[in-house]
Structure formats: C-alpha cells, structure tokens
N, C-alpha and C. Protein backbone atom coordinates (compact mmCIF):
# COMPACT_ATOMS: atom_id res chain seq x y z
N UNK A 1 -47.79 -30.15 3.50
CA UNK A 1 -46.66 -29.41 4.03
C UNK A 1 -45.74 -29.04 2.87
N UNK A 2 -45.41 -27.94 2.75
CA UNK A 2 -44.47 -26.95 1.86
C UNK A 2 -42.96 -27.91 2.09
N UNK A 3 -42.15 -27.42 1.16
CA UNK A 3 -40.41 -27.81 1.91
C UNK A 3 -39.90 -26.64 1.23
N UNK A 4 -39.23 -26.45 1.78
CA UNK A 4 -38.57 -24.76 1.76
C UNK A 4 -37.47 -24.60 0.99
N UNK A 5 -37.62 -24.14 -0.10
CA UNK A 5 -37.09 -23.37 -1.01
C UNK A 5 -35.83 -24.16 -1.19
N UNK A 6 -34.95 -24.32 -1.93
CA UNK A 6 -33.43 -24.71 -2.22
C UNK A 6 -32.45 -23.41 -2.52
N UNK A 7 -33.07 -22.17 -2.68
CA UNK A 7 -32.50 -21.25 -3.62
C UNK A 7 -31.78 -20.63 -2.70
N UNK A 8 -31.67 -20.77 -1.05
CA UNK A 8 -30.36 -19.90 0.07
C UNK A 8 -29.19 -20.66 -0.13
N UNK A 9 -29.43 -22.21 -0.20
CA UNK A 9 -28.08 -22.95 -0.40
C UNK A 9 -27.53 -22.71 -1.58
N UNK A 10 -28.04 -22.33 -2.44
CA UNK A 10 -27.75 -21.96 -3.59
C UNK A 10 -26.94 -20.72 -4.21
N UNK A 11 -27.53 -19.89 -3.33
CA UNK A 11 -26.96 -18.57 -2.77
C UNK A 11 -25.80 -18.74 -2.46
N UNK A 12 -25.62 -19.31 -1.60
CA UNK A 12 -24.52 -19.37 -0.09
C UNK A 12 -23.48 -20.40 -1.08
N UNK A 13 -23.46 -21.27 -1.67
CA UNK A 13 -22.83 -21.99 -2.67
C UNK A 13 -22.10 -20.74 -3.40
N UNK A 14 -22.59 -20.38 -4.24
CA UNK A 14 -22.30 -19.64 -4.95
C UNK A 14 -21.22 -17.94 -4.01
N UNK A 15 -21.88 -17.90 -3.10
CA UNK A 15 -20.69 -16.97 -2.59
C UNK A 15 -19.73 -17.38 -2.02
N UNK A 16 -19.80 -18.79 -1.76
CA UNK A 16 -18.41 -19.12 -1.55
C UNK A 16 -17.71 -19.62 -2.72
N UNK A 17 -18.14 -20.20 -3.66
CA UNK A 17 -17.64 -20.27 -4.58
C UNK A 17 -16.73 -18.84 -5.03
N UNK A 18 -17.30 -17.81 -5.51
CA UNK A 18 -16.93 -16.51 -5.48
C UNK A 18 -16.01 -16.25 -4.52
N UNK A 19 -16.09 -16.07 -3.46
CA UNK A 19 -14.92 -15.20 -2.44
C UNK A 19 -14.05 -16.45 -2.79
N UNK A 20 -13.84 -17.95 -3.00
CA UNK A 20 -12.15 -18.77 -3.06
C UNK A 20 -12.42 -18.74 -4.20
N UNK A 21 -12.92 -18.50 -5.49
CA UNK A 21 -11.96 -17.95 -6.64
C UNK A 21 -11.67 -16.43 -6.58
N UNK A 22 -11.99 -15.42 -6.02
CA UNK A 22 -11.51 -14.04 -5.85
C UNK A 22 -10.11 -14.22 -4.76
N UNK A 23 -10.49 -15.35 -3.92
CA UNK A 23 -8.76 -15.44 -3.02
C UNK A 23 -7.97 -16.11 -3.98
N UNK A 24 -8.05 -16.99 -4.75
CA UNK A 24 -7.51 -17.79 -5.83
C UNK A 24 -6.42 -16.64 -6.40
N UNK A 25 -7.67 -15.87 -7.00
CA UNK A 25 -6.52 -14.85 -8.14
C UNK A 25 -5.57 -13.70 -7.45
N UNK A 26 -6.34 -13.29 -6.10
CA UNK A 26 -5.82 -12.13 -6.06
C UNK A 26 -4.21 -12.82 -5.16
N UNK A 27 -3.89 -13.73 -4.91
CA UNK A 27 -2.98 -14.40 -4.49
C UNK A 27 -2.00 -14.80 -5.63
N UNK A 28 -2.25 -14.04 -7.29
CA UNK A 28 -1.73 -14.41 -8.94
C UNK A 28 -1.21 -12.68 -8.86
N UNK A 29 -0.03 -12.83 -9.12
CA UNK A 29 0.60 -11.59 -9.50
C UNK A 29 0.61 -10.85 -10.67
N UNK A 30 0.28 -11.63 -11.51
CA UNK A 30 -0.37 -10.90 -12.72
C UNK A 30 -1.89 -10.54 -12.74
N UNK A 31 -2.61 -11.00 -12.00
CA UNK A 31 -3.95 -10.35 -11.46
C UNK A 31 -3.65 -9.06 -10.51
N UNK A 32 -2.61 -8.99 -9.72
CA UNK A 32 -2.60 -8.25 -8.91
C UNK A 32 -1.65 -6.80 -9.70
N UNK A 33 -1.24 -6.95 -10.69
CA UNK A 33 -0.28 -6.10 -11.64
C UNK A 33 -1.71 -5.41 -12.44
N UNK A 34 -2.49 -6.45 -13.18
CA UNK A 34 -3.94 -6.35 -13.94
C UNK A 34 -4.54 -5.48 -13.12
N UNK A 35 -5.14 -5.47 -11.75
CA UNK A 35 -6.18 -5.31 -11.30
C UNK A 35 -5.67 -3.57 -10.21
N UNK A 36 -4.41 -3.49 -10.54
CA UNK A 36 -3.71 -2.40 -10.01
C UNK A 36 -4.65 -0.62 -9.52
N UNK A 37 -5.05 -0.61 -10.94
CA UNK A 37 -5.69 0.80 -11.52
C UNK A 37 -7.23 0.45 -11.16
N UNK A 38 -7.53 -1.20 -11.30
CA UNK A 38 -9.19 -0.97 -11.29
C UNK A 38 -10.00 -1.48 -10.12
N UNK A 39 -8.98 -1.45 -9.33
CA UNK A 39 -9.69 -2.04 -7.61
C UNK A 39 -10.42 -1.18 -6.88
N UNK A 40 -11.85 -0.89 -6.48
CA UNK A 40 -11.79 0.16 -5.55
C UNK A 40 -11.27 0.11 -4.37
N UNK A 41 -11.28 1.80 -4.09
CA UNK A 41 -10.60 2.20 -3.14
C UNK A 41 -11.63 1.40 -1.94
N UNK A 42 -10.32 0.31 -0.94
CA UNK A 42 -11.10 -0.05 0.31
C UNK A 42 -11.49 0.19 1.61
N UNK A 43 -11.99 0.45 2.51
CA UNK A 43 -11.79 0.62 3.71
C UNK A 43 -10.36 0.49 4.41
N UNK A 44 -9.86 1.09 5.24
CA UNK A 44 -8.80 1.04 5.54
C UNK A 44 -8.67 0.07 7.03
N UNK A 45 -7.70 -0.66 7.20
CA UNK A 45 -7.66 -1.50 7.67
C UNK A 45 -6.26 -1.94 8.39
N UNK A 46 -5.68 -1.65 9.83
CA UNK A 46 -4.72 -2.32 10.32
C UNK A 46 -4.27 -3.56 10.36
N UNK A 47 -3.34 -4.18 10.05
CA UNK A 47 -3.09 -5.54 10.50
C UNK A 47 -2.27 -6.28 11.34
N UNK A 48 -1.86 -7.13 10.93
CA UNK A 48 -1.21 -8.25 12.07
C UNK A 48 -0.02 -9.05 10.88
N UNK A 49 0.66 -9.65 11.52
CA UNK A 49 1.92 -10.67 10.75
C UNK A 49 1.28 -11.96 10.68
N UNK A 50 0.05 -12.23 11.14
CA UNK A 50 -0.70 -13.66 10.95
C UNK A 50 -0.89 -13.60 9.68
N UNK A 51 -1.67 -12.98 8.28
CA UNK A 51 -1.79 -13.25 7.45
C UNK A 51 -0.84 -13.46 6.33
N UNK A 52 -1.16 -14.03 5.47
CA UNK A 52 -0.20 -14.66 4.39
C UNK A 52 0.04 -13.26 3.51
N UNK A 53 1.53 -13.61 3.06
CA UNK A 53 2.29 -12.33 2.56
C UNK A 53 1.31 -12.30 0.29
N UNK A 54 1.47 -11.47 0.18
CA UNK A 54 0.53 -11.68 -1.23
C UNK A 54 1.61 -12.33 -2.30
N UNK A 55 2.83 -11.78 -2.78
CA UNK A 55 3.85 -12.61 -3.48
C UNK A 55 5.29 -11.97 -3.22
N UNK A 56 6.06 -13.10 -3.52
CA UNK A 56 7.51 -12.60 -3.56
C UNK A 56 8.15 -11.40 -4.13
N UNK A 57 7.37 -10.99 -5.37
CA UNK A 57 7.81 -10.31 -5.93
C UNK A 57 6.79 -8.92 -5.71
N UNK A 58 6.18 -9.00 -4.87
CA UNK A 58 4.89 -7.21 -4.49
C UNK A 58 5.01 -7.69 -2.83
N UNK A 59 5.35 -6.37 -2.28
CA UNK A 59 5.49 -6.35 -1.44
C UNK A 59 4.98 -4.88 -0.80
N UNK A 60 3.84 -4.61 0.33
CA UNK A 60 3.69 -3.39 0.49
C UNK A 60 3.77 -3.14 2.42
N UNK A 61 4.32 -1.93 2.52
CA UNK A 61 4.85 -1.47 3.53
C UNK A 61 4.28 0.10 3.91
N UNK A 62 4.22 0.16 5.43
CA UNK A 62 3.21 1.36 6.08
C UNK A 62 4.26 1.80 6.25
N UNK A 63 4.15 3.92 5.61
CA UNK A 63 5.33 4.49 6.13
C UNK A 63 4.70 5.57 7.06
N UNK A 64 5.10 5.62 7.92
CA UNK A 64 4.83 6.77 9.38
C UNK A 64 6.01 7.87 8.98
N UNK A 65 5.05 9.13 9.90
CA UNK A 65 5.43 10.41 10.23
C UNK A 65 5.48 10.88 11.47
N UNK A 66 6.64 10.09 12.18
CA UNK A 66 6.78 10.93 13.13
C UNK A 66 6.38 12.49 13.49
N UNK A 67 6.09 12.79 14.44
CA UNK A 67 5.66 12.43 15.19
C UNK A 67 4.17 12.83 15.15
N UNK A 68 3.79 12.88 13.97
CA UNK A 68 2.46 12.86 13.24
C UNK A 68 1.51 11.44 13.26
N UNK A 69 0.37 11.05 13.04
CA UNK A 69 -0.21 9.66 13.08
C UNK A 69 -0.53 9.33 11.84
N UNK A 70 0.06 10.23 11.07
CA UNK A 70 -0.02 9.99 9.42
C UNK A 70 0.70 8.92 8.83
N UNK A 71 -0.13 7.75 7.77
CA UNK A 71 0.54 6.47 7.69
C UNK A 71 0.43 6.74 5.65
N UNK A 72 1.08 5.90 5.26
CA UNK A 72 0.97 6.08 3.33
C UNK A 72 1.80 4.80 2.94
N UNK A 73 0.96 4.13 2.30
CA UNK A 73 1.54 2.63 2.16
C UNK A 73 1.89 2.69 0.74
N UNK A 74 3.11 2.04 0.87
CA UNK A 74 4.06 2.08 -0.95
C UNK A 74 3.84 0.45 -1.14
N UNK A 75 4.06 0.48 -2.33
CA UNK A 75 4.15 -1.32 -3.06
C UNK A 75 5.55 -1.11 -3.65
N UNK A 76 6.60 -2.67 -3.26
CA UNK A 76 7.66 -2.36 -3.69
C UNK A 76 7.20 -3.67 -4.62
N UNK A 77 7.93 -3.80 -5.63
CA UNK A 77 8.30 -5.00 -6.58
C UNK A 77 9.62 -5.17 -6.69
N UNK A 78 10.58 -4.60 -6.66
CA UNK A 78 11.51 -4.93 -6.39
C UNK A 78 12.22 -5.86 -5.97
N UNK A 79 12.95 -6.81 -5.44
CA UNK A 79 13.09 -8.34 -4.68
C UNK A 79 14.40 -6.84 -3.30
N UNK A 80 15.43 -6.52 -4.38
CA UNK A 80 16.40 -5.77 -3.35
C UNK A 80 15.32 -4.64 -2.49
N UNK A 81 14.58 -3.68 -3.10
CA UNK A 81 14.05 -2.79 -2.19
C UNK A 81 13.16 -3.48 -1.43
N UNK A 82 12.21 -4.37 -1.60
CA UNK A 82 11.50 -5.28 -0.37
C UNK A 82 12.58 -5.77 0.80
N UNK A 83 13.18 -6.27 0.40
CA UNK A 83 14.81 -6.53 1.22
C UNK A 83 14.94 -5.54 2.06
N UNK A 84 15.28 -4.40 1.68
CA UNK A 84 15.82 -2.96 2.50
C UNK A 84 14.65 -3.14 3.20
N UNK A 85 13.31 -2.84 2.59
CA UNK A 85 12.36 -2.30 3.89
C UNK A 85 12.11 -3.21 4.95
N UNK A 86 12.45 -4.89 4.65
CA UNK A 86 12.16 -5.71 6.13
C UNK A 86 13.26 -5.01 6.73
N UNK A 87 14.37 -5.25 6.27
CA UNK A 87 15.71 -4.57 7.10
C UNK A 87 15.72 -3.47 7.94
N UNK A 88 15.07 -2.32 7.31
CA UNK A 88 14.78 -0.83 7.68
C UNK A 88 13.22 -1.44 9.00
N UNK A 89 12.80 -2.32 8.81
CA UNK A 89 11.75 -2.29 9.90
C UNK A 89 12.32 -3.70 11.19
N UNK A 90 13.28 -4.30 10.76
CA UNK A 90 13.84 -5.21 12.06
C UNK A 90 14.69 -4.54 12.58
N UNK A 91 15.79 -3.24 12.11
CA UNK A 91 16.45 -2.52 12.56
C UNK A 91 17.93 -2.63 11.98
N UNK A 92 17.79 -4.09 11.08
CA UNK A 92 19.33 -4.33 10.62
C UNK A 92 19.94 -2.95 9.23
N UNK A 93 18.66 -2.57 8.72
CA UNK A 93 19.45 -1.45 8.08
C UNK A 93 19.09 0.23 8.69
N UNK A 94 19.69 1.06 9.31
CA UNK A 94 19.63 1.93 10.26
C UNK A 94 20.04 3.53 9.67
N UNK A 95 20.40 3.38 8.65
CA UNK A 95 21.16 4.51 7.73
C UNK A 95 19.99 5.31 6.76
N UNK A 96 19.70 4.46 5.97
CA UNK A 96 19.06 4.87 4.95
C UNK A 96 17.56 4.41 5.22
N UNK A 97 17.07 4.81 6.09
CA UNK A 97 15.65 4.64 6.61
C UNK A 97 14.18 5.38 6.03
N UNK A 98 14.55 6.83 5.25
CA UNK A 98 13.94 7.56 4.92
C UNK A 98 12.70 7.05 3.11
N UNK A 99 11.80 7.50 3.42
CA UNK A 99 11.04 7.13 1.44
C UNK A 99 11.51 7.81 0.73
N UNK A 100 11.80 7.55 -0.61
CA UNK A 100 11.71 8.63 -1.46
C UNK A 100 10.83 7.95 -2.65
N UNK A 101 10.49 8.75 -3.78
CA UNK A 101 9.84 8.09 -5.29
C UNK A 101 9.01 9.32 -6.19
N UNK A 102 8.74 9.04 -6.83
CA UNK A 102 8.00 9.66 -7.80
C UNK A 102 6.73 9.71 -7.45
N UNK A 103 6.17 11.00 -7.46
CA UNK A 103 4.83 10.75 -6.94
C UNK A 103 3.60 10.33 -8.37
N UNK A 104 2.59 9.73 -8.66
CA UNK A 104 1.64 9.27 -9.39
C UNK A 104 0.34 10.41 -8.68
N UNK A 105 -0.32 10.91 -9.65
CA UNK A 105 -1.10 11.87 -8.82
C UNK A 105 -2.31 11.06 -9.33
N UNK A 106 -2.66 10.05 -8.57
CA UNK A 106 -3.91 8.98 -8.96
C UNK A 106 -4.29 8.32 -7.39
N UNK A 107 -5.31 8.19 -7.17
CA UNK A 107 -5.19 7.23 -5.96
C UNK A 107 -5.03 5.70 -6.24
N UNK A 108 -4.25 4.88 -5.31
CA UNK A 108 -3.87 3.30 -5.32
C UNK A 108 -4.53 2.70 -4.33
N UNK A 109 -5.41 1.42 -4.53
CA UNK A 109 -5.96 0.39 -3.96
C UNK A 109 -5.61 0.35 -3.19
N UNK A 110 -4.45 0.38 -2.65
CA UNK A 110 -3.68 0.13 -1.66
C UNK A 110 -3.08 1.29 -0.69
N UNK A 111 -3.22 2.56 -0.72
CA UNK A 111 -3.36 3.34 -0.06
C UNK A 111 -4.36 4.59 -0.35
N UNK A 112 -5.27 3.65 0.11
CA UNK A 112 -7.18 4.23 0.13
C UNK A 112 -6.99 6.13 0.71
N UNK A 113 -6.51 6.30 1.80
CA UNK A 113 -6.40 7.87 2.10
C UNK A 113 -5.95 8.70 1.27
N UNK A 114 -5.42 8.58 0.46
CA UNK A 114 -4.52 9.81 -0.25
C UNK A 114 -4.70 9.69 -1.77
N UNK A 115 -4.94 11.10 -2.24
CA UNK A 115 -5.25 11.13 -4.08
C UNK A 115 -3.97 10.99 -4.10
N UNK A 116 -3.11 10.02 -3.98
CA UNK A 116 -1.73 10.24 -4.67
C UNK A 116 -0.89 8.58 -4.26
N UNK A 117 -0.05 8.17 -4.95
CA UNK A 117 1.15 7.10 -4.92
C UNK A 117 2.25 7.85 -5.13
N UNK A 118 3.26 6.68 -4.53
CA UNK A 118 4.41 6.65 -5.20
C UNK A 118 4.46 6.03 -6.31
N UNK A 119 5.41 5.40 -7.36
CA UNK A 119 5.44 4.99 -8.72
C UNK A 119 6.43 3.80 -7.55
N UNK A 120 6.02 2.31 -7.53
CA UNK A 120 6.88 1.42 -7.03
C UNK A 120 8.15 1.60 -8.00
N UNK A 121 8.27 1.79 -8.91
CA UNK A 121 9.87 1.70 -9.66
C UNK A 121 10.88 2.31 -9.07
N UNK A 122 9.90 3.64 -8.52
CA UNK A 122 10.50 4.89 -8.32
C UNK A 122 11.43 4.79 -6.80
N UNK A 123 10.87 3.74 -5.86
CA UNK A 123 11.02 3.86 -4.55
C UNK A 123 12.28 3.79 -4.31
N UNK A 124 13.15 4.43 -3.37
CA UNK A 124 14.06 4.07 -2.72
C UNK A 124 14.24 4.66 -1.45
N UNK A 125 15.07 4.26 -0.89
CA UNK A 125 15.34 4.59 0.65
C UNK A 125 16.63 5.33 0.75
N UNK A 126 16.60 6.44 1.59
CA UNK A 126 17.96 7.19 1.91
C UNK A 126 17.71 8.26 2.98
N UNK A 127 19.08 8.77 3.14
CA UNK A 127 19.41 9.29 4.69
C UNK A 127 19.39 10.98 4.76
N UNK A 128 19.93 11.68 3.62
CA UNK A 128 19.65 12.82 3.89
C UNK A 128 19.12 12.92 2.23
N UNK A 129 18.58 14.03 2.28
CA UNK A 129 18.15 14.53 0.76
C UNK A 129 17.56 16.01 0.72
N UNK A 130 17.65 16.62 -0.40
CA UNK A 130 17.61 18.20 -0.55
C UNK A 130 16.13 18.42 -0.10
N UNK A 131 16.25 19.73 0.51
CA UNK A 131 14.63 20.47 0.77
C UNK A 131 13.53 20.29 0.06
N UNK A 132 13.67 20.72 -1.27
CA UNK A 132 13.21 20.88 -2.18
C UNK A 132 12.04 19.79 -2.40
N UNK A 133 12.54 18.48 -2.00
CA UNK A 133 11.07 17.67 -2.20
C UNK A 133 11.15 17.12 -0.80
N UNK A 134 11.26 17.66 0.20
CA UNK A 134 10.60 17.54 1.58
C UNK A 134 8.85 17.84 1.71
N UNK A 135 8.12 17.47 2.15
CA UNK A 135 6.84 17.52 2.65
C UNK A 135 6.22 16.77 3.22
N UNK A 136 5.11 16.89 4.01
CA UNK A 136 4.66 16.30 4.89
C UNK A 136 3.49 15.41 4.09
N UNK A 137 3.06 14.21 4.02
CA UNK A 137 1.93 14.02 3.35
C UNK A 137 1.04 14.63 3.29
N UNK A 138 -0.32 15.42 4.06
CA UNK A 138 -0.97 16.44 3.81
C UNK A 138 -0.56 17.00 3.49
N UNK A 139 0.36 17.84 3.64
CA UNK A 139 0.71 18.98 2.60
C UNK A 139 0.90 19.01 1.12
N UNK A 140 1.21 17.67 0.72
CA UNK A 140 1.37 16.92 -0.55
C UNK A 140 -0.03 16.94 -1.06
N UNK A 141 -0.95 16.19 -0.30
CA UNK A 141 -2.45 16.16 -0.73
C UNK A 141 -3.07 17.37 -0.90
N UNK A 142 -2.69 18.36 -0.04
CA UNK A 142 -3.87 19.67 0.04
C UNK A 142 -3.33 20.37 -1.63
N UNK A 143 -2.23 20.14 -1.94
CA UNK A 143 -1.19 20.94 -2.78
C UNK A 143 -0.94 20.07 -4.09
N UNK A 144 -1.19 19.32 -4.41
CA UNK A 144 -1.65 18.05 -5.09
C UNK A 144 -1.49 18.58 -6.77
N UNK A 145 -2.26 19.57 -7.09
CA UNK A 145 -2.43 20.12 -8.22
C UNK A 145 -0.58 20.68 -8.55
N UNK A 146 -0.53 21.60 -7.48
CA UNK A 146 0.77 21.88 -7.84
C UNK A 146 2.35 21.30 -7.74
N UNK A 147 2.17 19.73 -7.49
CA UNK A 147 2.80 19.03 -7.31
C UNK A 147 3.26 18.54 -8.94
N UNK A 148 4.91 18.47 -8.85
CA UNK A 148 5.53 18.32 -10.00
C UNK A 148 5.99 19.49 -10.88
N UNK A 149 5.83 20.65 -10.35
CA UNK A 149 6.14 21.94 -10.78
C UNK A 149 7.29 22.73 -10.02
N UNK A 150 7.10 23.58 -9.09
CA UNK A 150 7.85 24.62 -8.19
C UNK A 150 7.93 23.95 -7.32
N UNK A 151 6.66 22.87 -6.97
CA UNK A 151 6.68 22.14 -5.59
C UNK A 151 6.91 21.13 -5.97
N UNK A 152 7.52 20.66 -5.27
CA UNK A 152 7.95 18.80 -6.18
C UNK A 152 8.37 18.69 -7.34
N UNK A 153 9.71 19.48 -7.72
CA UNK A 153 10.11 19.11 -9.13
C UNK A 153 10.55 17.78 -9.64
N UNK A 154 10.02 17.53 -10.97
CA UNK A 154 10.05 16.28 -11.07
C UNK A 154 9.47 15.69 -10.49
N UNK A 155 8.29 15.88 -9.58
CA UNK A 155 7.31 14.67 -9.09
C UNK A 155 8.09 14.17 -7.62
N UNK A 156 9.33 14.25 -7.38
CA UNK A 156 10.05 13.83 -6.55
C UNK A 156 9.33 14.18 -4.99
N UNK A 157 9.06 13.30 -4.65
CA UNK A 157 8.66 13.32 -3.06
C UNK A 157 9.60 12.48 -1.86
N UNK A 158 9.77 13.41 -1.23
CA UNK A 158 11.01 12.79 0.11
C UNK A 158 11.17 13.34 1.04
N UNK A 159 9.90 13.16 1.84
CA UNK A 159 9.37 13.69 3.16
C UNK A 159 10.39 13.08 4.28
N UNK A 160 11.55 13.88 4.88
CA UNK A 160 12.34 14.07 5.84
C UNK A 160 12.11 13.19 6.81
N UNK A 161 11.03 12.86 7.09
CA UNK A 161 10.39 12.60 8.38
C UNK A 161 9.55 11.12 8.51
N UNK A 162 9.99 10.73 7.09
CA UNK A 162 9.66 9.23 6.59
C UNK A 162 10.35 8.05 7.27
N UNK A 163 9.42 6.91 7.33
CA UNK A 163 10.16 6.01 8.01
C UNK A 163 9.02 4.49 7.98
N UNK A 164 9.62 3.61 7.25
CA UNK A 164 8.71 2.39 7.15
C UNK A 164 8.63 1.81 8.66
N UNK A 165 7.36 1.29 8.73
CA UNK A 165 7.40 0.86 10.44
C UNK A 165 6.79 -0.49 9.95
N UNK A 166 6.25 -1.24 8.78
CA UNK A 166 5.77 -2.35 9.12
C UNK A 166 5.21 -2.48 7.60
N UNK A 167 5.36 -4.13 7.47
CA UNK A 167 5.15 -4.47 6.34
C UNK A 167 3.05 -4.83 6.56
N UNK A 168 2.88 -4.22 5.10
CA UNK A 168 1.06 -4.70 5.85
C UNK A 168 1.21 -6.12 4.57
N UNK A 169 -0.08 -6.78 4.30
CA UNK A 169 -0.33 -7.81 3.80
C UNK A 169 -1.66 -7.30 2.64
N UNK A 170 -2.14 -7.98 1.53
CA UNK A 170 -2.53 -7.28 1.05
C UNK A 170 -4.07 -7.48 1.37
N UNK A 171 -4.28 -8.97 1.66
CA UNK A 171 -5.48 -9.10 2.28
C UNK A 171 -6.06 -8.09 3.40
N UNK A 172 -4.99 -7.81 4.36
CA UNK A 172 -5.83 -7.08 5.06
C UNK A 172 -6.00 -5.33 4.30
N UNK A 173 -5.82 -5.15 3.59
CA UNK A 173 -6.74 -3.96 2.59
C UNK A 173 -7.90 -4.58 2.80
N UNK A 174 -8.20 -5.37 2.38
CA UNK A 174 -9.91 -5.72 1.72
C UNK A 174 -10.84 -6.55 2.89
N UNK A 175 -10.10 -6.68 4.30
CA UNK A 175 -10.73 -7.49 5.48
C UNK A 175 -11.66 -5.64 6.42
N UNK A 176 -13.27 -6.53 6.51
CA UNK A 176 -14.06 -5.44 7.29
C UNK A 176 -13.68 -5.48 8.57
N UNK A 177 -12.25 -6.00 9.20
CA UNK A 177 -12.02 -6.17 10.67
C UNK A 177 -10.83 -5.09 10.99
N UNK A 178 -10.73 -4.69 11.91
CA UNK A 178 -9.75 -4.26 12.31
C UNK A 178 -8.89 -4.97 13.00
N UNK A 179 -7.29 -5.98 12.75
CA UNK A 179 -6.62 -6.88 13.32
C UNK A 179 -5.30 -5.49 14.10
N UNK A 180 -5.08 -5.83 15.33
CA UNK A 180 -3.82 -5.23 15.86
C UNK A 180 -3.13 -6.29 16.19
C-alpha cells in the first residue's frame, strides 16, 4: 500500500503562511505608502464596518454622485481631513460636504474604476466652489487627456455634486466577496 504524498500539506502550509504574512504587512503603513503605485488594480468590492480599519494615519472613503450611482474612493492621510470625512458621513459636519483635490492622471489600487486619483495631500472638503473645475466623474475619465489644461486648470477637480457617504476599509479592496 502507497501513503499519499505529503506535498498538499505542504502546499496549504505554505499559503497560509503567505496570505498572514501578506495580512501582516499590508496592516504596516509604510508597506502600504511602498506598495501605493505597485498594487494591482483589484476587483471592486463593497463593504461593511465589520472589518478592521487599515491605520490611523490612511484612511479611505467612497464619494457618491448624486443622483448618479457613480462611486470614486480618495485616501486621506491626513489625521484632521480623516476627521472631517467621519464627520461629513455621521452628519456632525453639514457645511462643507463637497471633494475637492488635485487630480493624478494614474490609476490607484484603491480606486480600481477610474484612470485617475486624487493626490491625498491635495484633498479637502468645501461648500461652494467655481465652475471651472466642476465635473462629473465620467466626464473627467472620458476627457482625461485634456484634463489640467482649459479643462481642469491646475489639475483641480471639484465635482459640485460630491459627497462622501462612507468610509470603506482597505481589506475589503482585495476580498473576492461582496459584503453589504
């Protein structure tokens, strides 16, 4: 009689080994600063407030378009602008609700749909702001090239119609489930 192989436990060892040192780091903010530019783009993924927040100091948040179903997730680092956006999404700050930032014409790990970011430095929140860098996210994307010129001077993006509705987590980027 044969005895069967050792080399699946071995396997299976080893990928778990792998996925809790890949949760290890990506839970290290200087891995997550490092690994910014070279993550691929993931499946996109809703979540829930059950999972653990990634760090104090990165914080990323889903911004909606009324009355569009269009969503574009920013990363704040900031400690004060993370602040504003729980505020702006429990309701305690009510004024200055709107995105604004610099647009990055690159796609981010973290918002897989769109060839484009904001620059987290760049982010802030406010209530009214000039025409001039109003747009709708698609329209930003289709127009992309000419963004930072006639359209978007200065890169400046501050779509009218912006409004953070919910902080996501960063794990659920990279989870194959859909959590509501």
């Amino acid at each position: 009689m044969k005895t069967a192989p050792k080399l699946p436990a071995a396997i299976l060892a080893a990928i778990t080994l792998g996925l809790l040192a890949l949760l290890a780091i990506s839970n290290n903010p200087a891995y997550e600063a490092a690994a910014m530019d070279r993550l691929p783009t993931p499946a996109v993924v809703h979540g829930s407030d059950t999972l653990p927040m990634t760090t104090a100091e990165t914080a990323y948040f889903v911004v909606g378009f009324p009355p569009q179903d269009w969503t574009f997730t920013i990363m704040l680092t900031d400690t004060a602008r993370i602040q504003e956006a729980r505020d702006i999404i429990h309701g305690v700050q009510t004024d200055k609700v709107r995105v604004m930032g610099t647009i990055i014409k690159a796609p981010a790990f973290y918002n897989p749909h769109w060839s484009y970011h904001l620059d987290p430095a760049s982010i802030e929140f406010f209530e009214v702001a000039v025409e001039v860098c109003d747009a709708h996210p698609l329209y930003v994307e289709e127009h992309l090239e000419e963004a930072c010129g006639a359209f978007l001077p200065g890169c400046v993006w501050c779509p009218c119609s912006s409004v953070v509705t919910r902080e996501v987590h960063l794990f659920e980027q990279f989870l194959p489930i859909v959590v509501k």
